[in-house]
Protein backbone atom coordinates (compact mmCIF):
# COMPACT_ATOMS: atom_id res chain seq x y z
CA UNK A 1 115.32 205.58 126.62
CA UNK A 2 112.99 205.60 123.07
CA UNK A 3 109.86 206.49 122.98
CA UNK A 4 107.48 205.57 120.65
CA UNK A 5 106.78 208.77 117.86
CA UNK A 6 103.23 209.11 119.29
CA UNK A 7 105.14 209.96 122.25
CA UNK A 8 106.87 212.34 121.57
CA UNK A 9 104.47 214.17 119.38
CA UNK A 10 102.80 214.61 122.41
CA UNK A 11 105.64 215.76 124.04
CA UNK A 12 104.99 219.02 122.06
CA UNK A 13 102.26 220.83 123.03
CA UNK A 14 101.00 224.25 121.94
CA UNK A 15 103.31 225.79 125.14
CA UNK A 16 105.97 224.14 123.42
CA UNK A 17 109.47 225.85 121.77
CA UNK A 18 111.42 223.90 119.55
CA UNK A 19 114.96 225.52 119.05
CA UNK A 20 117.11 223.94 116.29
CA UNK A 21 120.92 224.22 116.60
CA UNK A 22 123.26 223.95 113.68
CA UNK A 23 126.60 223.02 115.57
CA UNK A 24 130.36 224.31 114.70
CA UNK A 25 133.37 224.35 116.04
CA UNK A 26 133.36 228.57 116.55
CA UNK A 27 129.51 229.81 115.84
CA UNK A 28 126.31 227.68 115.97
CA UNK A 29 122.41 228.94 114.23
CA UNK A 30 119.59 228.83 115.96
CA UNK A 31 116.26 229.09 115.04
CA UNK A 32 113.00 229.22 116.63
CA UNK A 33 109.43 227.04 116.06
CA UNK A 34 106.03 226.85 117.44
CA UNK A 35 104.51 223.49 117.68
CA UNK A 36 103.05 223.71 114.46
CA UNK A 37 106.68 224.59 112.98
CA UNK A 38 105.92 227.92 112.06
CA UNK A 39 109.33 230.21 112.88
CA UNK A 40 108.96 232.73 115.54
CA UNK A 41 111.50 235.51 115.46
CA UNK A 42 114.82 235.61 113.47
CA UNK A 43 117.27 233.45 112.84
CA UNK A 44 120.52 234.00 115.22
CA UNK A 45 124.18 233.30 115.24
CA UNK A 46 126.21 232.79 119.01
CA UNK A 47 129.74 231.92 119.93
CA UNK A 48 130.45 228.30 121.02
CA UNK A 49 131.61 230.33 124.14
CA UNK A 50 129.82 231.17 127.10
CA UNK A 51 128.69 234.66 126.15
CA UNK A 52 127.21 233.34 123.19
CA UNK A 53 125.55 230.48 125.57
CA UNK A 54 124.35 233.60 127.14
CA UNK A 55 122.82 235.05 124.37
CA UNK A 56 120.78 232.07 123.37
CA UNK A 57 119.42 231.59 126.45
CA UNK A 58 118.37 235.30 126.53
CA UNK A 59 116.90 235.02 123.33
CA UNK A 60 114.91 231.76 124.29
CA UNK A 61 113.92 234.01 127.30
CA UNK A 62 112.76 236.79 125.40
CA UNK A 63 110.62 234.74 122.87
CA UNK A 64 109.02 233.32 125.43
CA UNK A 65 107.62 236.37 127.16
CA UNK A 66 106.40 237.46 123.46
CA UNK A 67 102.76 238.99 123.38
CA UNK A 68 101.97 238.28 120.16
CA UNK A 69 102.75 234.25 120.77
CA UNK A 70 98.82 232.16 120.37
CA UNK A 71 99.61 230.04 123.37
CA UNK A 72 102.47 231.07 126.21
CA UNK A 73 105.69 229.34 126.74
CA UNK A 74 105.79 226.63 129.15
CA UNK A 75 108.77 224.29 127.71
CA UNK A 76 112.02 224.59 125.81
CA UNK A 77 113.14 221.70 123.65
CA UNK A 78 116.89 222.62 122.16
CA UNK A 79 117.41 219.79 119.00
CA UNK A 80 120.62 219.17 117.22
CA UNK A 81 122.90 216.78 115.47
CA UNK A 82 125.08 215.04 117.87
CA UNK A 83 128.11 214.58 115.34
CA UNK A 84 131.46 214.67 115.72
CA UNK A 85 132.50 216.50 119.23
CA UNK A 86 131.32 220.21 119.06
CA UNK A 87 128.22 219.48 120.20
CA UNK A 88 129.13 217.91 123.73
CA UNK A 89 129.96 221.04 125.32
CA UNK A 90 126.69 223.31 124.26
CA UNK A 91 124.62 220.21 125.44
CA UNK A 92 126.16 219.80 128.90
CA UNK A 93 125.83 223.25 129.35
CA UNK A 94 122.35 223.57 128.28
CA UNK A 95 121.38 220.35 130.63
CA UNK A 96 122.98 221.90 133.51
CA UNK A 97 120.33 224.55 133.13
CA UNK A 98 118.01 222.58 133.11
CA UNK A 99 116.84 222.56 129.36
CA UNK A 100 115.47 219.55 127.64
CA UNK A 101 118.06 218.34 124.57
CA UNK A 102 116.96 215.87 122.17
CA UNK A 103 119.32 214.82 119.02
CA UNK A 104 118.29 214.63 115.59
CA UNK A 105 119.66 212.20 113.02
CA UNK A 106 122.13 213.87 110.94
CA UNK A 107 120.86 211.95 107.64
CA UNK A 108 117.12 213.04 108.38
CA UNK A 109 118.17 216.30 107.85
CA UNK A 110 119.94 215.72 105.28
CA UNK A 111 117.09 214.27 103.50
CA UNK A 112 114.34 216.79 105.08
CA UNK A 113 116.10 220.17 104.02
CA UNK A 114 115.00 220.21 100.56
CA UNK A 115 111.13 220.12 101.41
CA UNK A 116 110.75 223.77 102.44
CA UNK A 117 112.36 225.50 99.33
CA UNK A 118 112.74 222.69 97.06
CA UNK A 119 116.32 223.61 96.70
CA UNK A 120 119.63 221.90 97.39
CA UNK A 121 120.72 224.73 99.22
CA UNK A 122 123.37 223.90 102.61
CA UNK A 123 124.18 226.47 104.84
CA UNK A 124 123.92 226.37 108.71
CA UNK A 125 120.52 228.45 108.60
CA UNK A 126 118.88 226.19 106.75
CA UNK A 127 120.10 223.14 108.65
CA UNK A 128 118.93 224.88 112.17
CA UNK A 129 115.14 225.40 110.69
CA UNK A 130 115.35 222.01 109.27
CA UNK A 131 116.73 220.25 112.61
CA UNK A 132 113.66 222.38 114.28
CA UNK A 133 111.05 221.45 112.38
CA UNK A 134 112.12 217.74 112.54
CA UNK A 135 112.11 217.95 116.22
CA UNK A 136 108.26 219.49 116.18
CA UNK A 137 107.36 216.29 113.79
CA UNK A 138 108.88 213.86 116.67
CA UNK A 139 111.97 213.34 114.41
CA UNK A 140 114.43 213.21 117.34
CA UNK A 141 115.76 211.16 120.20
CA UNK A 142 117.12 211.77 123.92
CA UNK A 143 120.53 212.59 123.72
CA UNK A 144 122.93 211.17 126.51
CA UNK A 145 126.25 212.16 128.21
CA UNK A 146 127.81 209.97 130.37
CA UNK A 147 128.00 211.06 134.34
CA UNK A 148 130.42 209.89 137.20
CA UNK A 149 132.04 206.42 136.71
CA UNK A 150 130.32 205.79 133.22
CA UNK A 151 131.65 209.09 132.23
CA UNK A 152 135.16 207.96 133.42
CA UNK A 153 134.61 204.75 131.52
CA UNK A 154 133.78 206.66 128.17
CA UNK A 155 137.00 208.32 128.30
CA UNK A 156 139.47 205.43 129.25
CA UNK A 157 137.25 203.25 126.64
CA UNK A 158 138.16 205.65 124.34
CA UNK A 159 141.68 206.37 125.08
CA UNK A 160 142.39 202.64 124.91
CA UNK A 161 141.35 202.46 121.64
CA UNK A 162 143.41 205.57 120.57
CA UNK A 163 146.51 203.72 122.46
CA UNK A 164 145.84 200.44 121.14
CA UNK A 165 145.79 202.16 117.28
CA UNK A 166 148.90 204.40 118.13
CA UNK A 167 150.81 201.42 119.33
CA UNK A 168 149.82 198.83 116.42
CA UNK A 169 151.03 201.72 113.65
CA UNK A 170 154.48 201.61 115.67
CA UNK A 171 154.36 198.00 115.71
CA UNK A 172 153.77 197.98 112.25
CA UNK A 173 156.82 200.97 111.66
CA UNK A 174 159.13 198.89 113.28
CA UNK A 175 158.11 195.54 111.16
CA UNK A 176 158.88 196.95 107.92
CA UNK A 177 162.43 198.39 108.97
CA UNK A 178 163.48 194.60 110.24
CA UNK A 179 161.91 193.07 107.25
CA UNK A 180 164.36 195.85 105.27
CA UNK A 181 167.17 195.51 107.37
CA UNK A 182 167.21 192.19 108.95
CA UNK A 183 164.24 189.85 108.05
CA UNK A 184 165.70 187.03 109.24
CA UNK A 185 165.22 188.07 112.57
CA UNK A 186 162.09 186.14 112.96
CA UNK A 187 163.80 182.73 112.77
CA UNK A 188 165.93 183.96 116.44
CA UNK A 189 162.93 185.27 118.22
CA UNK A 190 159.49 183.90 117.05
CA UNK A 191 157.56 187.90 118.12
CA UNK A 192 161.25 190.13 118.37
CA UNK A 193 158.74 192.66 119.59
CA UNK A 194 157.47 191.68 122.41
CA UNK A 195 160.03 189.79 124.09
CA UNK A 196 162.64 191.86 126.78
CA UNK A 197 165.58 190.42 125.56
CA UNK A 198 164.61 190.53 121.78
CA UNK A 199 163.31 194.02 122.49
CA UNK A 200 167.16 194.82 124.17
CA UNK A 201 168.45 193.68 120.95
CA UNK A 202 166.33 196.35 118.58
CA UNK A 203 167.70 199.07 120.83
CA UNK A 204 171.24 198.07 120.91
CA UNK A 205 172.58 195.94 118.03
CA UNK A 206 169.58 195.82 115.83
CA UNK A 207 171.02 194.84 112.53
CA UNK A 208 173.32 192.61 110.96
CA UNK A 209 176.60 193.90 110.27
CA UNK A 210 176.22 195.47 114.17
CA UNK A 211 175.62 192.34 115.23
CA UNK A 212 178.84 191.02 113.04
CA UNK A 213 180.79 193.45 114.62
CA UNK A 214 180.36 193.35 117.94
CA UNK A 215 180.79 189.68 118.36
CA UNK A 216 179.26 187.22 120.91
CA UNK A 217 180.23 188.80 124.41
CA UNK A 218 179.13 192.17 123.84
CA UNK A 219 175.96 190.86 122.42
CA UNK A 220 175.20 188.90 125.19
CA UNK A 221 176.20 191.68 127.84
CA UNK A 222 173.49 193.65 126.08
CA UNK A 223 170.59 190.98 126.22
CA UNK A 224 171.80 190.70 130.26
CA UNK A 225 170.60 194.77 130.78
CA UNK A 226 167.25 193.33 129.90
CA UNK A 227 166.84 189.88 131.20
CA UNK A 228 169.42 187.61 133.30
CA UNK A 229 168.78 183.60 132.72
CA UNK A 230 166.42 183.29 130.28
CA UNK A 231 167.90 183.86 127.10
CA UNK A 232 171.93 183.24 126.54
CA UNK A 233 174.69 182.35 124.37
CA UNK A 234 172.98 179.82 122.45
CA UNK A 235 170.71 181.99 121.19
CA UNK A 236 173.31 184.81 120.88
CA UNK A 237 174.87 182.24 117.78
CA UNK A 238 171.77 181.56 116.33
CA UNK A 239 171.66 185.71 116.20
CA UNK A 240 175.09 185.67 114.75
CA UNK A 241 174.33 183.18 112.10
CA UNK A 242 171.06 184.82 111.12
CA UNK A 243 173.10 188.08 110.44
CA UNK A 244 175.98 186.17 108.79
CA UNK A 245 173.47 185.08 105.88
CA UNK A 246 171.16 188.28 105.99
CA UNK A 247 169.82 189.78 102.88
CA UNK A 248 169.12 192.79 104.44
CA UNK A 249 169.65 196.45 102.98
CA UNK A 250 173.51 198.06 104.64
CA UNK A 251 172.68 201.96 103.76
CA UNK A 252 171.72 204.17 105.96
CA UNK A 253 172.14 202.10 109.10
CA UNK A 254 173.10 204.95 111.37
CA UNK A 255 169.67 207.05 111.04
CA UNK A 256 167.65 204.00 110.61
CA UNK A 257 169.23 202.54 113.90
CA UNK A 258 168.39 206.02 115.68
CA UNK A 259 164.75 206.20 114.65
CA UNK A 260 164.72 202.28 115.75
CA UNK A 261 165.42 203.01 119.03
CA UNK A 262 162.75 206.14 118.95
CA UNK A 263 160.23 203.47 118.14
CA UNK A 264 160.89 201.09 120.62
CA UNK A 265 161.03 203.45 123.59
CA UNK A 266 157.68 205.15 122.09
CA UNK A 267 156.21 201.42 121.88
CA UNK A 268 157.24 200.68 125.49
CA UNK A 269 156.07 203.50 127.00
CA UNK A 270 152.73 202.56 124.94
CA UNK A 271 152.79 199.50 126.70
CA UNK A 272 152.72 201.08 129.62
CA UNK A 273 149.95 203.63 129.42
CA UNK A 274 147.84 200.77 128.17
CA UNK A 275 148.69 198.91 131.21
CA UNK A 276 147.49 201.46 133.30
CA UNK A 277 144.51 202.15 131.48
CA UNK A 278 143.65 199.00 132.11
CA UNK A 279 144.17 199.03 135.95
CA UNK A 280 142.12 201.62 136.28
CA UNK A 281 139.39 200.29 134.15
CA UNK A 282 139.39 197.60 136.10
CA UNK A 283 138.89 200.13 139.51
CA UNK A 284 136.02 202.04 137.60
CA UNK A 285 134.27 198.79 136.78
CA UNK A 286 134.41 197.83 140.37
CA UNK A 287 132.64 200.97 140.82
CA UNK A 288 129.43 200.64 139.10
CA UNK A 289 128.22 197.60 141.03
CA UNK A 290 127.77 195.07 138.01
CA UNK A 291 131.54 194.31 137.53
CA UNK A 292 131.11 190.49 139.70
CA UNK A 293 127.89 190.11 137.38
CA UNK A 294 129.38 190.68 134.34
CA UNK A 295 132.74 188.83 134.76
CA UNK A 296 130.93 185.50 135.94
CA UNK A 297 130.08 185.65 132.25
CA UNK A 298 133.00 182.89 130.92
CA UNK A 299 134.79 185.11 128.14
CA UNK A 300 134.32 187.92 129.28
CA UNK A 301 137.06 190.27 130.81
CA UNK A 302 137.80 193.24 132.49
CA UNK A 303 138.46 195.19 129.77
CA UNK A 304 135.32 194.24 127.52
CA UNK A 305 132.59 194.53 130.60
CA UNK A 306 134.27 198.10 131.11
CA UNK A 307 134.46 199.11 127.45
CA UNK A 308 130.87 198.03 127.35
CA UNK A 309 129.71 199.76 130.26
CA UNK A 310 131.71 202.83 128.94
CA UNK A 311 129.84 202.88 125.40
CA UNK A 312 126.23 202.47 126.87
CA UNK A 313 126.42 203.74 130.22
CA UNK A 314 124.33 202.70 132.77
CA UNK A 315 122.62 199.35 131.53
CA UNK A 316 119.02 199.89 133.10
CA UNK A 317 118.46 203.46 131.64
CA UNK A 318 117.08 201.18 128.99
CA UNK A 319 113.78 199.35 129.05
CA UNK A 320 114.57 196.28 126.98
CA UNK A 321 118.13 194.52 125.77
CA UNK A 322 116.03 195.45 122.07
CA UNK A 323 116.87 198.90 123.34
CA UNK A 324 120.90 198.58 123.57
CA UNK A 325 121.29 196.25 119.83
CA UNK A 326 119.50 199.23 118.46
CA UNK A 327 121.95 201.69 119.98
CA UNK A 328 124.69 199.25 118.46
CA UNK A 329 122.98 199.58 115.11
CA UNK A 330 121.92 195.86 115.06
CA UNK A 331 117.97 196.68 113.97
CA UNK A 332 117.53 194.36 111.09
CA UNK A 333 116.89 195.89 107.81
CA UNK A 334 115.15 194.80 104.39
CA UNK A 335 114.75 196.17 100.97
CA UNK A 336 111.21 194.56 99.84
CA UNK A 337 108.94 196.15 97.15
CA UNK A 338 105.83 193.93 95.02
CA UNK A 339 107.39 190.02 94.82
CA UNK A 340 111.05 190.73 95.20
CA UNK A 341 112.42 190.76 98.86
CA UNK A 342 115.72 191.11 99.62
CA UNK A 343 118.05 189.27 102.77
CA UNK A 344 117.78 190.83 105.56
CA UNK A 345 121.43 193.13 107.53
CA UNK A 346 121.96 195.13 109.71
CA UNK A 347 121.20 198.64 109.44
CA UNK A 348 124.51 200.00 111.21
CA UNK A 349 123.10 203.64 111.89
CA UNK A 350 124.10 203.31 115.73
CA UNK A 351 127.29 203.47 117.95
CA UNK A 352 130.08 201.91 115.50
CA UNK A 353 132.71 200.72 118.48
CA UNK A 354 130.24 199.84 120.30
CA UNK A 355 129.66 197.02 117.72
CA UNK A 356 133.07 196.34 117.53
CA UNK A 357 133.47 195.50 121.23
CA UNK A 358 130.88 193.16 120.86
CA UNK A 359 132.09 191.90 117.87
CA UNK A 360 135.35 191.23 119.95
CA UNK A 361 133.19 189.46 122.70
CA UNK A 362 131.93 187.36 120.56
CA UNK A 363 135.08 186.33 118.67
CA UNK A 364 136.48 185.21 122.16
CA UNK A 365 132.90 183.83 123.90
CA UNK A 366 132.56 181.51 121.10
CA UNK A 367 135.68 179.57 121.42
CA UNK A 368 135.45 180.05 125.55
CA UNK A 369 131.82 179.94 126.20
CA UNK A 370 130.08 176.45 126.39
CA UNK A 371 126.70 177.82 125.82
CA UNK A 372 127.73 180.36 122.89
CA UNK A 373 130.39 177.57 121.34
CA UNK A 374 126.82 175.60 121.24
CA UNK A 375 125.21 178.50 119.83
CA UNK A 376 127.25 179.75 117.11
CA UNK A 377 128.18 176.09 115.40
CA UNK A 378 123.90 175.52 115.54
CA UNK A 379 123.87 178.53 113.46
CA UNK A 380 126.25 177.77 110.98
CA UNK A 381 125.78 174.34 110.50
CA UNK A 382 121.80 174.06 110.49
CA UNK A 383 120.10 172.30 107.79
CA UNK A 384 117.76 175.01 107.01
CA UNK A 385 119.36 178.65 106.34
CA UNK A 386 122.75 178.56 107.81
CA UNK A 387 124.54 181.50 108.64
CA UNK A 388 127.99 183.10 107.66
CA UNK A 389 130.43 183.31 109.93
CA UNK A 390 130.23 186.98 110.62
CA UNK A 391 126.58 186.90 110.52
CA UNK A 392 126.92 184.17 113.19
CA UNK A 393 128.89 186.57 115.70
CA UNK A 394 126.62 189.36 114.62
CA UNK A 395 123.70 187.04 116.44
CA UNK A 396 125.60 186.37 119.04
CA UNK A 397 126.48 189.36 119.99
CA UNK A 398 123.17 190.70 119.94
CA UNK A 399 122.12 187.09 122.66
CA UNK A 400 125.41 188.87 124.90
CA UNK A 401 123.21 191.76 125.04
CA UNK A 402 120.09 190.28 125.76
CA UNK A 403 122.27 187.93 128.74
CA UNK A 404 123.75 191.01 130.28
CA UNK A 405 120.66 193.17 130.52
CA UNK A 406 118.89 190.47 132.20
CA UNK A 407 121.60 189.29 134.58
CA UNK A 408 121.90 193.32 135.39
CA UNK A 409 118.17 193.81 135.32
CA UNK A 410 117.61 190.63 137.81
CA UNK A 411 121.00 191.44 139.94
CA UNK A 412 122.31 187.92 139.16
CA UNK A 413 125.20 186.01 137.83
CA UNK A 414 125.91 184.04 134.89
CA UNK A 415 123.69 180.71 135.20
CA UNK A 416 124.21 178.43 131.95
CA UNK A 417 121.20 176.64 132.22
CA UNK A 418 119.15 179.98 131.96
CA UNK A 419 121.29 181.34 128.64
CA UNK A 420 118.43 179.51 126.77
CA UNK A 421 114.95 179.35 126.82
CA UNK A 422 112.90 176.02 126.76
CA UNK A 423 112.23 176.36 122.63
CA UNK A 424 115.88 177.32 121.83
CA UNK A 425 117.11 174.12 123.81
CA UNK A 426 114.93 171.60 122.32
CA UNK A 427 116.38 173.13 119.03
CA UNK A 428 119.84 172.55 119.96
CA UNK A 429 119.47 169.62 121.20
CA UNK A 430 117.64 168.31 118.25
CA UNK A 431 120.98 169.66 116.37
């Protein structure tokens, strides 16, 4: 997964090419370094198509059968910043080739591109010299795209969450036209919108002088089209009476009533697709082999061992659980200079939902979880530096890490009396 930077400086070697790529969305630069950084050719602009894949391949070809070059060409490394989604294409194509692709940290380069010219020059040549020349220092790390079922994964992680935010900004819609029109809803139906028969009510007779006028039969026929037993008459007059003493707005009922309905047909059918998401998350997590490992874990579900798997991939391309916190952005940080020393955070710079998954995990495992309940009240109620609570689930998180890799790493499920080791027990237990 990481190397050490010793490591990769000796992963360049006089043979060695280091391309940089600036990345758009319609033309990428590219620029060319020896291992000592000096530039070899010109600068070039190609197509994010695949004639101007072509044509940097070409050019990479004819560089390397240059005369004039001190040592002779035996390996291509291609660096760039993987921001954003341009990049994903060029890279997969380039690694189906066969070419080595490393990734360079968008705010080194931002840093690093003044100390060639002293200037505060931008433009995409400058970046793709910059991004080279950071790659020959050992500035750089291996770049990864998700194959087969983690692949699969990554996408229905991802178009969960794009679902899940879709569908809370309709919730959220339809909220503020009730509380406009009919706030008193909430005191007839406890969640109106999630219920069928309080969900049969928005589409048909959602405010109160509709309800007023159509009186207690229709009312109830139109809760029946949704559910048959569970709901009836009773609270059909406790509808009624809410709408006789309503404060809501009357204007405009018509066209607010239409784009109603719109919302709650676009929030069912939301409901749906999530549902079906989820099934076949649950079908891709079979697939990997660690879904009975990771759901022996109490707290954990379907849906946060596959949106885990889908953020990291496979769990034992990684050489250490140290590995996947720092991929989260969980590396601690501090700002220390002379006497003064600062607290220590988190430095962030890492995959942002993949720390809010955990985050999630955590929320839940600590009010589910024996062993983590234990866990999180030791560290925010111990006598010597307690923790806040968010700082709290930030350590736990990073302890569901370290549990998963090794139940993965070991092919075993979750034992409670080997979450801790023999130090970290005596602790508790002296708590």
């Amino acid at each position: 997964m990481k190397n050490s930077l010793n490591k990769k400086l000796e992963a360049i070697t006089p043979g060695t090419l280091v391309v940089g790529v600036d990345v758009a969305k319609s033309l990428h630069w590219a620029r060319f370094v020896d291992y000592r950084g000096q530039e070899i050719g010109k600068a070039m602009s190609f197509k994010n198509n695949r004639q101007g894949i072509d044509n940097i391949l070409a050019s990479i070809g004819e560089i390397s059968k240059l005369r004039t070059l001190r040592h002779p060409i035996e390996k291509v490394i291609i660096g760039m910043e993987p921001t954003g989604h341009y990049w994903k294409a060029l890279t997969n194509q380039l690694l189906n080739k066969g070419y080595i692709v490393v990734g360079v940290n968008p705010y080194h380069t931002k840093k690093a591109k003044e100390l060639d010219d002293n200037s505060q020059t931008k433009n995409d040549r400058k970046d793709a010299i910059t991004i080279a020349r950071l790659v020959k220092d050992g500035r750089y790390f291996e770049v990864y795209l998700p194959r087969e079922v983690y692949g699969e994964l990554r996408v229905l992680t991802n178009e969960r969450m794009n679902v899940n935010k879709r569908l809370n900004a309709v919730k959220n819609t339809i909220t503020a036209i009730l509380d406009e029109y009919f706030p008193e809803i909430n005191t007839v139906f406890k969640k109106p919108l999630d219920g069928k028969a309080s969900r049969q009510i928005l589409r048909g007779c959602p405010f109160p002088l509709i309800i007023i006028a159509m009186g207690e039969v229709e009312i109830l026929a139109e809760i029946r089209k949704a559910v048959k037993k569970t709901v009836g008459i009773k609270k059909v007059r406790q509808l009624i009476n809410a709408a006789q003493s309503s404060i809501g707005v009357t204007y405009g009922l018509q066209s607010a009533q239409r784009r109603l309905r719109r919302l709650v047909d676009e929030m069912t059918m939301l409901d749906e697709h999530l549902t079906q998401i989820e099934q076949e998350m649950d079908t891709r997590l079979r697939e990997t082999g660690y879904a009975e490992q990771l759901l022996s874990i109490k707290g954990i579900g379907i849906v946060s061992a596959a949106s885990f798997l889908g953020e990291i991939g496979d769990p034992l391309r990684f050489q250490s659980a140290r590995q996947i916190a720092r991929l989260a952005g969980y590396n601690l940080i501090e700002d220390s200079s002379g006497k003064s020393k600062s607290g220590t955070s988190i430095s962030k710079r890492g995959r942002k939902q993949l720390r809010s998954i955990l985050y999630r995990m955590a929320l839940i495992m600590v009010s589910k979880n024996d062993e983590m309940k234990v866990f999180y009240k030791h560290l925010t109620n111990r006598g010597t530096n307690p923790l806040r609570r968010k700082q709290a689930l930030v350590v736990v998180s990073k302890k569901i890490i370290t549990i998963i890799f090794s139940m993965v790493k070991k092919r075993e499920e979750y034992k409670p009396e080997l979450v801790f080791g023999a130090v970290r027990k005596e602790m508790l237990e002296a708590a």
